[in-house]
PDB file of N, CA and C in Angstrom:
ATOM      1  N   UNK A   1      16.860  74.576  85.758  1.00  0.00           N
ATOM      2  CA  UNK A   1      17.729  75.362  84.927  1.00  0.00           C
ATOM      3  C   UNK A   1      18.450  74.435  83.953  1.00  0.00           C
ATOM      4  N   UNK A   2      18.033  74.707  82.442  1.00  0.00           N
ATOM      5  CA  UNK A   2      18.709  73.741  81.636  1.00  0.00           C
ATOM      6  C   UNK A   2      19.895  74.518  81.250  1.00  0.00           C
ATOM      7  N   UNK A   3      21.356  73.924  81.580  1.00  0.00           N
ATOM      8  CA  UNK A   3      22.287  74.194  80.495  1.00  0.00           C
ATOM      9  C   UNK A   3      22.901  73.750  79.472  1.00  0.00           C
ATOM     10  N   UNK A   4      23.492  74.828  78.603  1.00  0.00           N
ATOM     11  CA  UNK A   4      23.952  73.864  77.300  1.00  0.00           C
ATOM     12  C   UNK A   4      25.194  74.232  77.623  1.00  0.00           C
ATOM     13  N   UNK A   5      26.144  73.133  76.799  1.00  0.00           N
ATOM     14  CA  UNK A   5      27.424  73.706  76.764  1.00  0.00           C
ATOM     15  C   UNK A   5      28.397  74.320  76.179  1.00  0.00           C
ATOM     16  N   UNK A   6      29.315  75.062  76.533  1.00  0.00           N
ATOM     17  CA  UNK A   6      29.574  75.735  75.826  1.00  0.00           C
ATOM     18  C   UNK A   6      30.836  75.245  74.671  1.00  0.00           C
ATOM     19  N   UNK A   7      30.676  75.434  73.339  1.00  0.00           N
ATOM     20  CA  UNK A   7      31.046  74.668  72.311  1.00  0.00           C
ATOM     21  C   UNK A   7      32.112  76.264  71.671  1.00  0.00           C
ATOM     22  N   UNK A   8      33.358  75.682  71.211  1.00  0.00           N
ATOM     23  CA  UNK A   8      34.141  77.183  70.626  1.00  0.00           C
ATOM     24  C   UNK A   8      33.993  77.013  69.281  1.00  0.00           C
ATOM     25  N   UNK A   9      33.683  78.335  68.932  1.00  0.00           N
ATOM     26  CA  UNK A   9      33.629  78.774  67.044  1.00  0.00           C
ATOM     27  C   UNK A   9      34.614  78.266  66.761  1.00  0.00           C
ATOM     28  N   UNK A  10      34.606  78.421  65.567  1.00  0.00           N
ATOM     29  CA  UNK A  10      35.878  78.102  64.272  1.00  0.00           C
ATOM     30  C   UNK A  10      36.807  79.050  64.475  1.00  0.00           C
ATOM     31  N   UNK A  11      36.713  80.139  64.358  1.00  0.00           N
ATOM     32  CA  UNK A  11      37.014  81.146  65.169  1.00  0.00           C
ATOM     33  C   UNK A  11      38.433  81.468  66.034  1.00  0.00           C
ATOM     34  N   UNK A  12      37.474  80.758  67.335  1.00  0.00           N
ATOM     35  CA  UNK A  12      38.672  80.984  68.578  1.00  0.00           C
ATOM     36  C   UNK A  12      39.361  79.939  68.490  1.00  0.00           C
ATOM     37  N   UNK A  13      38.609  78.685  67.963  1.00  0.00           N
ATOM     38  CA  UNK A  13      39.697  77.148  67.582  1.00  0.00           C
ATOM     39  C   UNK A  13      41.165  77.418  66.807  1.00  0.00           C
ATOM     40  N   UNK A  14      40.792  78.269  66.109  1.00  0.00           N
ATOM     41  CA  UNK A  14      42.125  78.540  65.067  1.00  0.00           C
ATOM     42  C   UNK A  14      42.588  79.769  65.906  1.00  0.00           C
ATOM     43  N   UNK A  15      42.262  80.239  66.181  1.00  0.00           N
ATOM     44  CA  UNK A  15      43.029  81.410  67.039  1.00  0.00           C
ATOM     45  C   UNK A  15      44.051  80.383  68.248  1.00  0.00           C
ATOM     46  N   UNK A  16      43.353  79.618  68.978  1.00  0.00           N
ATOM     47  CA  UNK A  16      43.800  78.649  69.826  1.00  0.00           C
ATOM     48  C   UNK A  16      45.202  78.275  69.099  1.00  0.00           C
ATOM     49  N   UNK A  17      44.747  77.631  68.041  1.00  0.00           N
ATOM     50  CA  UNK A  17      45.867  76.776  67.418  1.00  0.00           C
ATOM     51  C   UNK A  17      47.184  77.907  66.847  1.00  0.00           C
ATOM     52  N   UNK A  18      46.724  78.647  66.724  1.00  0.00           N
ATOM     53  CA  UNK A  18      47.660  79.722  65.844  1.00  0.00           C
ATOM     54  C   UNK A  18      48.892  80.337  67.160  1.00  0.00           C
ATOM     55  N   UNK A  19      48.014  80.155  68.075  1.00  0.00           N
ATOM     56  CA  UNK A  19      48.618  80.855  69.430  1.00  0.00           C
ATOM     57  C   UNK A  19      50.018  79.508  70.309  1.00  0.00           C
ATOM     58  N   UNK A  20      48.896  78.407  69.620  1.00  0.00           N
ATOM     59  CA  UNK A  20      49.913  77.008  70.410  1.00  0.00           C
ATOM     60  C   UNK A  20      51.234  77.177  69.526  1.00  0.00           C
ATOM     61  N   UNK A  21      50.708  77.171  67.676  1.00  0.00           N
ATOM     62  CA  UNK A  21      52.359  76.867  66.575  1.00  0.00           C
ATOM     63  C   UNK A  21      53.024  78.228  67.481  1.00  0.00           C
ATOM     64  N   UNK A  22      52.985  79.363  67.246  1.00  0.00           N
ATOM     65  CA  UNK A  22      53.574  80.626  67.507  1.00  0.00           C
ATOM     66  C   UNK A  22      54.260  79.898  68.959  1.00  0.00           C
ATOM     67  N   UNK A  23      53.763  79.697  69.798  1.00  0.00           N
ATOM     68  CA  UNK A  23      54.535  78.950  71.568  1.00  0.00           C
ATOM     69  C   UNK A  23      55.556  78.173  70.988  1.00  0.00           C
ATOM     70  N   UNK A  24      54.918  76.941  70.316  1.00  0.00           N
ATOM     71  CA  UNK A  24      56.027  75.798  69.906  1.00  0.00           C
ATOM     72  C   UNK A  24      57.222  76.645  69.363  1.00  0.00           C
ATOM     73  N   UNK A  25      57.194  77.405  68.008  1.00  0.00           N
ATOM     74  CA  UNK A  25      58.055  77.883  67.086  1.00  0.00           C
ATOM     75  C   UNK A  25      59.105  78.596  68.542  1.00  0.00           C
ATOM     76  N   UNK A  26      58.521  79.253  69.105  1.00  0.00           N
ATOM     77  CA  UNK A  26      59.420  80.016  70.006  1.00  0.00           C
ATOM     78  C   UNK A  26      60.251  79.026  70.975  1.00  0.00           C
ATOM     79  N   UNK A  27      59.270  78.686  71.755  1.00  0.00           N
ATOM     80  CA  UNK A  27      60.427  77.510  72.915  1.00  0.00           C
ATOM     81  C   UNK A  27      60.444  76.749  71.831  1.00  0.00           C
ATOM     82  N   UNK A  28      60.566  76.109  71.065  1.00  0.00           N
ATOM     83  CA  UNK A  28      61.383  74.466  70.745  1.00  0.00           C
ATOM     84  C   UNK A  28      62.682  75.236  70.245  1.00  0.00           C
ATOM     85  N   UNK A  29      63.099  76.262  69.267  1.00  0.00           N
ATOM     86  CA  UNK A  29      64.217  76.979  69.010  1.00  0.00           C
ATOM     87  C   UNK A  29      64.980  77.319  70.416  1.00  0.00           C
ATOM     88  N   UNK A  30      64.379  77.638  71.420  1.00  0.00           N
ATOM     89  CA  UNK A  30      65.706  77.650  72.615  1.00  0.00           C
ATOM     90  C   UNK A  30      65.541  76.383  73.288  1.00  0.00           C
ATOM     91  N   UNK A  31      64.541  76.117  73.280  1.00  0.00           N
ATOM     92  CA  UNK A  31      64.931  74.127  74.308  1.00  0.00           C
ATOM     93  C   UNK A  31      65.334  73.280  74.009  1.00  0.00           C
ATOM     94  N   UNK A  32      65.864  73.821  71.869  1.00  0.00           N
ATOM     95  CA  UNK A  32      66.784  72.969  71.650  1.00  0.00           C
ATOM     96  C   UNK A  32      68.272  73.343  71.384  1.00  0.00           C
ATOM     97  N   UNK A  33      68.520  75.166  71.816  1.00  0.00           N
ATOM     98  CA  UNK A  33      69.543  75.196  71.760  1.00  0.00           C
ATOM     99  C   UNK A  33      70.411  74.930  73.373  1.00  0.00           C
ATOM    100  N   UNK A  34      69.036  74.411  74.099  1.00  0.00           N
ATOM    101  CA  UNK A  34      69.621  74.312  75.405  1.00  0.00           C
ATOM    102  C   UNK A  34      70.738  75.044  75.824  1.00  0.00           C
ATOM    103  N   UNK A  35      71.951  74.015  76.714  1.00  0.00           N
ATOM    104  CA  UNK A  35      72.998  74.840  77.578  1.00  0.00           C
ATOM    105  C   UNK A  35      74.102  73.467  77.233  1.00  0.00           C
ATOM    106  N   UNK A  36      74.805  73.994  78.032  1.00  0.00           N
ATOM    107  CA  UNK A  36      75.770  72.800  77.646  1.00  0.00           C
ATOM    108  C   UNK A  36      75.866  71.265  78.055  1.00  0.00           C
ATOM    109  N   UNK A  37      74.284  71.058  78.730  1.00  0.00           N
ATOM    110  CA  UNK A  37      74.053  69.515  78.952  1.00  0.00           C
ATOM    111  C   UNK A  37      73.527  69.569  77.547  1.00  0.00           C
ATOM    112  N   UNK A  38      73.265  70.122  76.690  1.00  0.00           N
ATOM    113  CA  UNK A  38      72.501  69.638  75.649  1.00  0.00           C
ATOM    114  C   UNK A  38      70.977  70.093  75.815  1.00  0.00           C
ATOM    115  N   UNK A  39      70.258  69.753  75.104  1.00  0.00           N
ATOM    116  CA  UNK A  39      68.496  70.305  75.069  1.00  0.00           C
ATOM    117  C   UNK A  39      67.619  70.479  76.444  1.00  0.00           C
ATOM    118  N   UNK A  40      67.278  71.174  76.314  1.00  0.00           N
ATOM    119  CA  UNK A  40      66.451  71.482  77.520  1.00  0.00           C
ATOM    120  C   UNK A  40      65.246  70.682  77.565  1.00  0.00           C
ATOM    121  N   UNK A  41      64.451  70.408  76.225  1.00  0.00           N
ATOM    122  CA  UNK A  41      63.588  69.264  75.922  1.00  0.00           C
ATOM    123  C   UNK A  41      64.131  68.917  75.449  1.00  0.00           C
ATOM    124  N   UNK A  42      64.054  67.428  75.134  1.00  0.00           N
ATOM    125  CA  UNK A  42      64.154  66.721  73.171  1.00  0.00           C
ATOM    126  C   UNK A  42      63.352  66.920  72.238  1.00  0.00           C
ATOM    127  N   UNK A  43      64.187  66.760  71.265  1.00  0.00           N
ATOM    128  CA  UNK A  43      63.078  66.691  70.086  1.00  0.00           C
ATOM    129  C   UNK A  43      61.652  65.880  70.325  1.00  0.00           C
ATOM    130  N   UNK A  44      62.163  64.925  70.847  1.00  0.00           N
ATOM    131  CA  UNK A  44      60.809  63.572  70.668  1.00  0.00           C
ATOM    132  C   UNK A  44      59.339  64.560  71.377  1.00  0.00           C
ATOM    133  N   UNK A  45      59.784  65.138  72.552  1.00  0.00           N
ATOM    134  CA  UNK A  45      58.674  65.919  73.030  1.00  0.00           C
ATOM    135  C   UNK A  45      58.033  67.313  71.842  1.00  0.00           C
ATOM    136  N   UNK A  46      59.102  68.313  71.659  1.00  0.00           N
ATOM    137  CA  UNK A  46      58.208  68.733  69.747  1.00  0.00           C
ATOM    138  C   UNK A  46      57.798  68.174  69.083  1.00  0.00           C
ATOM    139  N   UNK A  47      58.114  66.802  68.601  1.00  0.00           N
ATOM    140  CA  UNK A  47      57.303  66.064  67.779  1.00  0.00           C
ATOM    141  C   UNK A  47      55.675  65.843  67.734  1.00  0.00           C
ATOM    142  N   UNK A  48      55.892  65.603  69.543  1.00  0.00           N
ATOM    143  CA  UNK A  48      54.757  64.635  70.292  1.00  0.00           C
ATOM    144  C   UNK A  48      53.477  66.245  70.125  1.00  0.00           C
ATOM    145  N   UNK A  49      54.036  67.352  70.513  1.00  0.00           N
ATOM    146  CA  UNK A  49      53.244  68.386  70.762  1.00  0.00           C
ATOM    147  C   UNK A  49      52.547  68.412  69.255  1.00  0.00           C
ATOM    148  N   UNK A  50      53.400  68.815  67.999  1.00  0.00           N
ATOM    149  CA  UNK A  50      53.450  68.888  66.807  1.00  0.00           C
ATOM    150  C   UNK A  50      52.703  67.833  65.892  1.00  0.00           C
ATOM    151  N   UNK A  51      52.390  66.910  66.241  1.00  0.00           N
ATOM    152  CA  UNK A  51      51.875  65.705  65.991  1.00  0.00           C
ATOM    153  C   UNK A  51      49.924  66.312  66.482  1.00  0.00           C
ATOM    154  N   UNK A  52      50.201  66.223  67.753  1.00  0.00           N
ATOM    155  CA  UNK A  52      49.078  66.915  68.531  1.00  0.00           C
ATOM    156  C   UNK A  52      48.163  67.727  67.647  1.00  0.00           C
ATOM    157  N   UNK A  53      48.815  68.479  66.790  1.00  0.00           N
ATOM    158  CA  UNK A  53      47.824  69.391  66.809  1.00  0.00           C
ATOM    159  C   UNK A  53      47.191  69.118  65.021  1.00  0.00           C
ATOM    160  N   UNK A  54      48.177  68.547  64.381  1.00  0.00           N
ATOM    161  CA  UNK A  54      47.816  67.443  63.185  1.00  0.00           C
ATOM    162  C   UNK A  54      46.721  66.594  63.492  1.00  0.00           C
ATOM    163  N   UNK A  55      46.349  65.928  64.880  1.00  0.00           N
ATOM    164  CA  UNK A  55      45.718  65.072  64.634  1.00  0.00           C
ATOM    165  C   UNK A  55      44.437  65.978  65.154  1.00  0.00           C
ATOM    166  N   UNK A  56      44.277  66.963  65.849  1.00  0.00           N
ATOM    167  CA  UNK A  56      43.322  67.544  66.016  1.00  0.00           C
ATOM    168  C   UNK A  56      42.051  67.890  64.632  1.00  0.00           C
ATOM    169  N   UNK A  57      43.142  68.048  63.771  1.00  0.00           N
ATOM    170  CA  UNK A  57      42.038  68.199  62.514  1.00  0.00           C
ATOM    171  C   UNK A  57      41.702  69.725  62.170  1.00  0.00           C
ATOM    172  N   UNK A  58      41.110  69.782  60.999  1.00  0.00           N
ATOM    173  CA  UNK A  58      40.569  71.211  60.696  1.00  0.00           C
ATOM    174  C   UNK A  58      41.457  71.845  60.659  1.00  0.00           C
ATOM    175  N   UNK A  59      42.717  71.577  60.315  1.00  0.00           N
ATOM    176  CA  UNK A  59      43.792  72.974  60.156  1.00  0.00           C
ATOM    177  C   UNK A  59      43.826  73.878  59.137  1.00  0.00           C
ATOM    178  N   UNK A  60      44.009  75.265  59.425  1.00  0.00           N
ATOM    179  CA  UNK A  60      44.021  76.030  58.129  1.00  0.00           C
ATOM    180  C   UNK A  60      45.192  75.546  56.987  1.00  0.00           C
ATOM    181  N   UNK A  61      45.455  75.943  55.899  1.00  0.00           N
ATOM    182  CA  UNK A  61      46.446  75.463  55.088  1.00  0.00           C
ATOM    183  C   UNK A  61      47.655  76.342  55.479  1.00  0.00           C
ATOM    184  N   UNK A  62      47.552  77.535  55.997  1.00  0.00           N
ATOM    185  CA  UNK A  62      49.108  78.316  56.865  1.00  0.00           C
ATOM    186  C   UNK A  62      49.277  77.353  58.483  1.00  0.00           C
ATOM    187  N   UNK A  63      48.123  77.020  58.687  1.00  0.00           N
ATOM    188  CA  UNK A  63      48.820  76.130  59.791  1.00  0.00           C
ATOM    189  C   UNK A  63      49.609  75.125  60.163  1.00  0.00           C
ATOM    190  N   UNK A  64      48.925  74.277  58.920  1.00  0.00           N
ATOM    191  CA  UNK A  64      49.395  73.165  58.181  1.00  0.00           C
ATOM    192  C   UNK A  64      50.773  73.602  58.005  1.00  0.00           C
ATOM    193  N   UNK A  65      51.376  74.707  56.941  1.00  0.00           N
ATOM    194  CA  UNK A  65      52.544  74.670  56.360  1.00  0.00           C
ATOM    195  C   UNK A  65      53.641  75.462  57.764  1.00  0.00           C
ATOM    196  N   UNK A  66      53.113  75.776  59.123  1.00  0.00           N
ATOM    197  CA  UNK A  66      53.920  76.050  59.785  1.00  0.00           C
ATOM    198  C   UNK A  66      53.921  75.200  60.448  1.00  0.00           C
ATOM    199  N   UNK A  67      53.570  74.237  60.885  1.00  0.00           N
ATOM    200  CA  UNK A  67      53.704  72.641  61.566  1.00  0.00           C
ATOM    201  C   UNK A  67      54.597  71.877  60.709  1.00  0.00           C
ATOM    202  N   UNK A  68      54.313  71.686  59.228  1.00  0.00           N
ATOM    203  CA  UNK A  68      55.825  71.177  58.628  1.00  0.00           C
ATOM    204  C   UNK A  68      56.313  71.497  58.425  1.00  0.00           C
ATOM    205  N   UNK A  69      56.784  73.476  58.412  1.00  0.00           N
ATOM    206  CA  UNK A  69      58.018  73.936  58.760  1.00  0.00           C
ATOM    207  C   UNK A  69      58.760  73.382  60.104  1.00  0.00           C
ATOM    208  N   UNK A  70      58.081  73.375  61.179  1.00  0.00           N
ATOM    209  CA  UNK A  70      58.219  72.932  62.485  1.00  0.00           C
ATOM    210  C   UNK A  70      58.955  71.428  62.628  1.00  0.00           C
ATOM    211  N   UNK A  71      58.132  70.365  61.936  1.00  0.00           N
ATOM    212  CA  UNK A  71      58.523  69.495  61.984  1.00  0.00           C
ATOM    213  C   UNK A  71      59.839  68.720  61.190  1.00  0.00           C
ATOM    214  N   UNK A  72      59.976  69.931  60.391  1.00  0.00           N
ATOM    215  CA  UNK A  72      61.616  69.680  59.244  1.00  0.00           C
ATOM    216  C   UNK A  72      62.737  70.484  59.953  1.00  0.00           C
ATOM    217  N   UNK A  73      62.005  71.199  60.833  1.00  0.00           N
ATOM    218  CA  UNK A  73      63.318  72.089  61.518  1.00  0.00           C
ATOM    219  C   UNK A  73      63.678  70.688  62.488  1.00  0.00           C
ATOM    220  N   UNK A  74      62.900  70.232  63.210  1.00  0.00           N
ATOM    221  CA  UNK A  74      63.369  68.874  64.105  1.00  0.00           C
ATOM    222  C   UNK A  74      63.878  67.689  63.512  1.00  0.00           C
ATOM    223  N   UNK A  75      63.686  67.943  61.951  1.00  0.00           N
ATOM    224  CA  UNK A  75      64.328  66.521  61.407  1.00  0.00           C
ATOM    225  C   UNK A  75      65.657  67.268  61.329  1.00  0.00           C
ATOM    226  N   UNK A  76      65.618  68.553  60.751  1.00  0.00           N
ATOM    227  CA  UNK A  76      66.910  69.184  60.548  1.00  0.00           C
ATOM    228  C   UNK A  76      67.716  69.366  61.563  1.00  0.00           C
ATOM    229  N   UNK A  77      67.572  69.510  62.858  1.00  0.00           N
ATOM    230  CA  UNK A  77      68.418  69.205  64.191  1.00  0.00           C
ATOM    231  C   UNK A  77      68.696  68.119  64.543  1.00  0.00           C
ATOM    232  N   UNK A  78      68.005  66.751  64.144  1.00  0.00           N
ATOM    233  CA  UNK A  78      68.388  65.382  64.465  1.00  0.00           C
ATOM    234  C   UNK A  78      69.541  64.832  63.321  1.00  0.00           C
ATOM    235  N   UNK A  79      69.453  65.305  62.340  1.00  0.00           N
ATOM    236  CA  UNK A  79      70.420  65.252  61.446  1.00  0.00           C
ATOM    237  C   UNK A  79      71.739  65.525  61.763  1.00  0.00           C
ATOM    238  N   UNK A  80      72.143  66.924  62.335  1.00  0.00           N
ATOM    239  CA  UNK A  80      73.205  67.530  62.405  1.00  0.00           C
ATOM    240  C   UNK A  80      73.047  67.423  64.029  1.00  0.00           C
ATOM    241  N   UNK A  81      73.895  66.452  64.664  1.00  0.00           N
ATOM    242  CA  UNK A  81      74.019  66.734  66.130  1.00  0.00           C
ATOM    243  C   UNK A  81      74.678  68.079  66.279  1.00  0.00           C
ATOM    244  N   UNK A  82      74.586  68.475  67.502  1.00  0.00           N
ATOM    245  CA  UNK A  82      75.299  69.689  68.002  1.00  0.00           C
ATOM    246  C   UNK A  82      76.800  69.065  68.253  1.00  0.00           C
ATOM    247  N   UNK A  83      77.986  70.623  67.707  1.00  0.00           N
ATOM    248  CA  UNK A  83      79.094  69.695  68.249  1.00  0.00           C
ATOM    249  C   UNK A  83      79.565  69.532  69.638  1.00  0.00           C
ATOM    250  N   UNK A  84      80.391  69.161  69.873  1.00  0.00           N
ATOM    251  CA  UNK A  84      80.880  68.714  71.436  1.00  0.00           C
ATOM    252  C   UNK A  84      81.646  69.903  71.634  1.00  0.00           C
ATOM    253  N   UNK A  85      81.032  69.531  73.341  1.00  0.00           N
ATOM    254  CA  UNK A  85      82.377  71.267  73.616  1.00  0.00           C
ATOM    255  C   UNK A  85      83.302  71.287  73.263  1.00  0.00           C
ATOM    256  N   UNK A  86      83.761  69.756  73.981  1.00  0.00           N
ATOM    257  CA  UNK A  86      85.321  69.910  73.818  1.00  0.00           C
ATOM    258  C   UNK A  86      85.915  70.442  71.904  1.00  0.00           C
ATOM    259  N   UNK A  87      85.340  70.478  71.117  1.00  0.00           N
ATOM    260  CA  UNK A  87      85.370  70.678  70.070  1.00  0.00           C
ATOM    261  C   UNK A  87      85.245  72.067  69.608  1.00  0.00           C
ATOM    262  N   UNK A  88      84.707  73.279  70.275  1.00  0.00           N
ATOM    263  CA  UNK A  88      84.235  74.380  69.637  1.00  0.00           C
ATOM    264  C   UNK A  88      85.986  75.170  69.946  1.00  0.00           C
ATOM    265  N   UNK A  89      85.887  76.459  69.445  1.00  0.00           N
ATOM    266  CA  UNK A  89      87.001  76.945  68.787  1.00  0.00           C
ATOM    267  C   UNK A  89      86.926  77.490  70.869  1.00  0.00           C
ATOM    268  N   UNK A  90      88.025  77.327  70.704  1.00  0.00           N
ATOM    269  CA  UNK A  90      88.783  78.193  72.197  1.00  0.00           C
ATOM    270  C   UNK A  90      88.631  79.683  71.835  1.00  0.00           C
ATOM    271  N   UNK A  91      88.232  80.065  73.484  1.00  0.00           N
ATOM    272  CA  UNK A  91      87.695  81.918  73.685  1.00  0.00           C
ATOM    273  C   UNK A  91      89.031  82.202  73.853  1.00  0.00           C
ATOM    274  N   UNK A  92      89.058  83.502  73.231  1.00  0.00           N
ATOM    275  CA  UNK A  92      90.329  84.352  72.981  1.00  0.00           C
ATOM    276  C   UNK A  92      90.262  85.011  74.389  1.00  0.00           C
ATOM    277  N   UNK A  93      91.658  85.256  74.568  1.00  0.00           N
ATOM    278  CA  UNK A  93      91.812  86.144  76.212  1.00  0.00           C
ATOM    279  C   UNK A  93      91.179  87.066  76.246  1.00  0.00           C
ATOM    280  N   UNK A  94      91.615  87.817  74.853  1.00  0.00           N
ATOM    281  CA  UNK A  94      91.003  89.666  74.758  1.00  0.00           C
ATOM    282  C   UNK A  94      89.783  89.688  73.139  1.00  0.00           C
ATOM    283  N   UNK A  95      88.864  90.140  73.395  1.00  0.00           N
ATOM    284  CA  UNK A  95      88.291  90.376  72.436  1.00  0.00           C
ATOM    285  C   UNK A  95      88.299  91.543  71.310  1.00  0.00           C
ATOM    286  N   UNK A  96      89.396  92.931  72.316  1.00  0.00           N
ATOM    287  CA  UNK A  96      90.163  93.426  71.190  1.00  0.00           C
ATOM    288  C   UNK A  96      91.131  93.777  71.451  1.00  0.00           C
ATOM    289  N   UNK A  97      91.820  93.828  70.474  1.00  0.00           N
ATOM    290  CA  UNK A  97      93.368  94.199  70.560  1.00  0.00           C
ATOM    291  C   UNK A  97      93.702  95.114  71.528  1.00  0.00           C
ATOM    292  N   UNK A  98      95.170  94.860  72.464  1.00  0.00           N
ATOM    293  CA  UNK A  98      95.233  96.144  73.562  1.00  0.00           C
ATOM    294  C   UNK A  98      95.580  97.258  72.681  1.00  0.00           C
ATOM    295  N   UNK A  99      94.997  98.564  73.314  1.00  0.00           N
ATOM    296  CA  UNK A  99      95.108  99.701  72.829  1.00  0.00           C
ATOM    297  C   UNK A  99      96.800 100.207  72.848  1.00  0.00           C
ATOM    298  N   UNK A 100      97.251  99.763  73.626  1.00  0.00           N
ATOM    299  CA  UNK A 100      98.770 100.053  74.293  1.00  0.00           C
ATOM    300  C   UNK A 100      99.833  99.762  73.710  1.00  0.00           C
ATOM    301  N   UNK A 101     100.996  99.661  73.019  1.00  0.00           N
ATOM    302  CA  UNK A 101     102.324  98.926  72.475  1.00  0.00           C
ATOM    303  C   UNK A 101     102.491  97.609  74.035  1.00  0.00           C
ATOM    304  N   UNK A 102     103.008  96.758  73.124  1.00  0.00           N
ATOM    305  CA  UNK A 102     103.259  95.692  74.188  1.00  0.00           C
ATOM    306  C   UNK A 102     104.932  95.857  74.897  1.00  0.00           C
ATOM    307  N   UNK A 103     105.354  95.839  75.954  1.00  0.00           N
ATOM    308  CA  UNK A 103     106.338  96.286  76.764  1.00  0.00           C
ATOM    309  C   UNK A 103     106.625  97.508  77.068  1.00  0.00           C
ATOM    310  N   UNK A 104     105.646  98.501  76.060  1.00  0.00           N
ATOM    311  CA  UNK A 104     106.262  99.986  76.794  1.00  0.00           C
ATOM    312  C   UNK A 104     105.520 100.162  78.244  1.00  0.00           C
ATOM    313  N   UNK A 105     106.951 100.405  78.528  1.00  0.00           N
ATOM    314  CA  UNK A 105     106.498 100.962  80.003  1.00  0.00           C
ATOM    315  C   UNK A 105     105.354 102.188  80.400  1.00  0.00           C
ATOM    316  N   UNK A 106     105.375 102.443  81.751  1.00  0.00           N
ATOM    317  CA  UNK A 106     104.522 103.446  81.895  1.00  0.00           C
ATOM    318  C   UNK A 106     105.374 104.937  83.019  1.00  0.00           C
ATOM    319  N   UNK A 107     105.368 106.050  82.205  1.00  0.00           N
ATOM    320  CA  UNK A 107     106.333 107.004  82.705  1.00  0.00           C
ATOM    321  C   UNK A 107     106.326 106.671  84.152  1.00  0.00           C
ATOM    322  N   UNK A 108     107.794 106.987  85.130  1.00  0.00           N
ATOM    323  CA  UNK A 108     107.570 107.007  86.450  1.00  0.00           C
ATOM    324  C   UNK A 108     107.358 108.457  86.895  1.00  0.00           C
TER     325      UNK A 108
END
Protein backbone atom coordinates (compact mmCIF):
# COMPACT_ATOMS: atom_id res chain seq x y z
CA UNK A 1 0.00 0.00 0.00
CA UNK A 2 1.67 3.17 -1.26
CA UNK A 3 0.87 6.38 0.58
CA UNK A 4 1.17 9.88 -0.26
CA UNK A 5 0.96 12.59 1.97
CA UNK A 6 -1.25 14.64 2.70
CA UNK A 7 -0.18 18.29 1.59
CA UNK A 8 -2.94 21.50 2.47
CA UNK A 9 -4.27 23.79 -0.47
CA UNK A 10 -3.72 27.37 -0.56
CA UNK A 11 -6.92 27.34 0.52
CA UNK A 12 -7.12 25.90 4.02
CA UNK A 13 -3.38 27.46 4.58
CA UNK A 14 -4.91 30.90 4.54
CA UNK A 15 -7.96 29.92 6.18
CA UNK A 16 -5.45 28.45 8.92
CA UNK A 17 -3.70 31.69 9.08
CA UNK A 18 -6.75 33.94 9.01
CA UNK A 19 -8.16 31.86 11.96
CA UNK A 20 -4.54 32.12 14.03
CA UNK A 21 -4.49 36.62 13.32
CA UNK A 22 -8.40 36.59 14.39
CA UNK A 23 -7.05 34.25 17.98
CA UNK A 24 -4.01 36.60 18.36
CA UNK A 25 -6.17 39.97 17.75
CA UNK A 26 -8.59 38.61 20.44
CA UNK A 27 -6.36 37.20 23.41
CA UNK A 28 -3.34 39.57 23.04
CA UNK A 29 -6.07 42.65 23.69
CA UNK A 30 -7.09 40.91 27.10
CA UNK A 31 -3.59 39.26 28.07
CA UNK A 32 -2.52 42.52 27.82
CA UNK A 33 -5.04 44.19 29.67
CA UNK A 34 -4.36 41.54 32.24
CA UNK A 35 -5.38 42.14 36.12
CA UNK A 36 -3.68 44.00 38.46
CA UNK A 37 -0.29 42.01 38.44
CA UNK A 38 -0.06 43.44 35.09
CA UNK A 39 -0.24 41.20 31.66
CA UNK A 40 -1.30 37.97 31.63
CA UNK A 41 1.31 37.35 28.72
CA UNK A 42 3.90 39.88 27.62
CA UNK A 43 4.21 41.47 24.79
CA UNK A 44 7.54 39.65 23.86
CA UNK A 45 5.33 36.38 23.56
CA UNK A 46 2.76 38.42 20.71
CA UNK A 47 5.61 39.39 19.06
CA UNK A 48 7.19 35.88 19.00
CA UNK A 49 3.61 34.39 17.75
CA UNK A 50 3.30 37.46 15.23
CA UNK A 51 6.68 37.15 13.90
CA UNK A 52 5.66 33.35 13.37
CA UNK A 53 3.44 33.72 11.00
CA UNK A 54 5.56 36.49 8.83
CA UNK A 55 8.07 34.11 8.52
CA UNK A 56 5.82 31.40 7.36
CA UNK A 57 5.50 33.14 4.02
CA UNK A 58 2.77 33.41 1.37
CA UNK A 59 0.68 35.89 3.19
CA UNK A 60 -2.27 37.44 1.65
CA UNK A 61 -1.83 41.35 1.51
CA UNK A 62 -5.06 41.67 4.31
CA UNK A 63 -3.00 39.37 6.30
CA UNK A 64 -0.05 41.07 6.01
CA UNK A 65 -1.80 44.46 6.96
CA UNK A 66 -3.50 42.76 10.08
CA UNK A 67 -0.19 41.41 11.50
CA UNK A 68 1.17 45.07 11.30
CA UNK A 69 -1.82 46.32 12.68
CA UNK A 70 -1.04 43.71 15.42
CA UNK A 71 2.37 44.41 15.72
CA UNK A 72 1.97 48.50 16.17
CA UNK A 73 -0.73 47.84 18.65
CA UNK A 74 2.32 46.06 20.78
CA UNK A 75 4.69 48.80 19.99
CA UNK A 76 1.80 51.05 21.01
CA UNK A 77 1.42 49.33 24.54
CA UNK A 78 5.20 49.24 25.15
CA UNK A 79 5.25 52.85 24.67
CA UNK A 80 2.63 53.90 27.10
CA UNK A 81 3.13 51.68 30.26
CA UNK A 82 -0.04 51.02 32.10
CA UNK A 83 -0.49 53.35 35.07
CA UNK A 84 0.12 52.18 38.62
CA UNK A 85 -2.70 51.45 40.86
CA UNK A 86 -1.70 53.30 43.34
CA UNK A 87 -2.27 56.11 40.80
CA UNK A 88 -5.79 55.54 39.24
CA UNK A 89 -8.61 57.91 40.42
CA UNK A 90 -10.22 56.50 43.84
CA UNK A 91 -13.87 54.52 43.58
CA UNK A 92 -16.55 56.71 44.78
CA UNK A 93 -18.66 55.20 47.80
CA UNK A 94 -21.99 55.63 45.82
CA UNK A 95 -22.27 55.54 42.19
CA UNK A 96 -25.44 57.60 42.39
CA UNK A 97 -26.54 60.16 44.25
CA UNK A 98 -28.84 59.08 47.39
CA UNK A 99 -32.32 59.42 46.39
CA UNK A 100 -33.16 60.73 50.03
CA UNK A 101 -32.35 64.49 51.59
CA UNK A 102 -29.33 63.95 53.80
CA UNK A 103 -30.40 64.04 57.71
CA UNK A 104 -34.07 63.83 57.23
CA UNK A 105 -35.23 61.55 59.42
CA UNK A 106 -37.56 58.73 58.91
CA UNK A 107 -41.34 59.19 60.36
CA UNK A 108 -41.68 57.21 63.76
Amino acid sequence: MDRTPITQSASSKAALIDGDITHIARAMRLSLQGDLAGPILPPSYWRERLNRLLDMGNLTHPQLCAVDSLLLQLDQFEAEPPVPWDELAPATAALFPPTHETGAGHPA
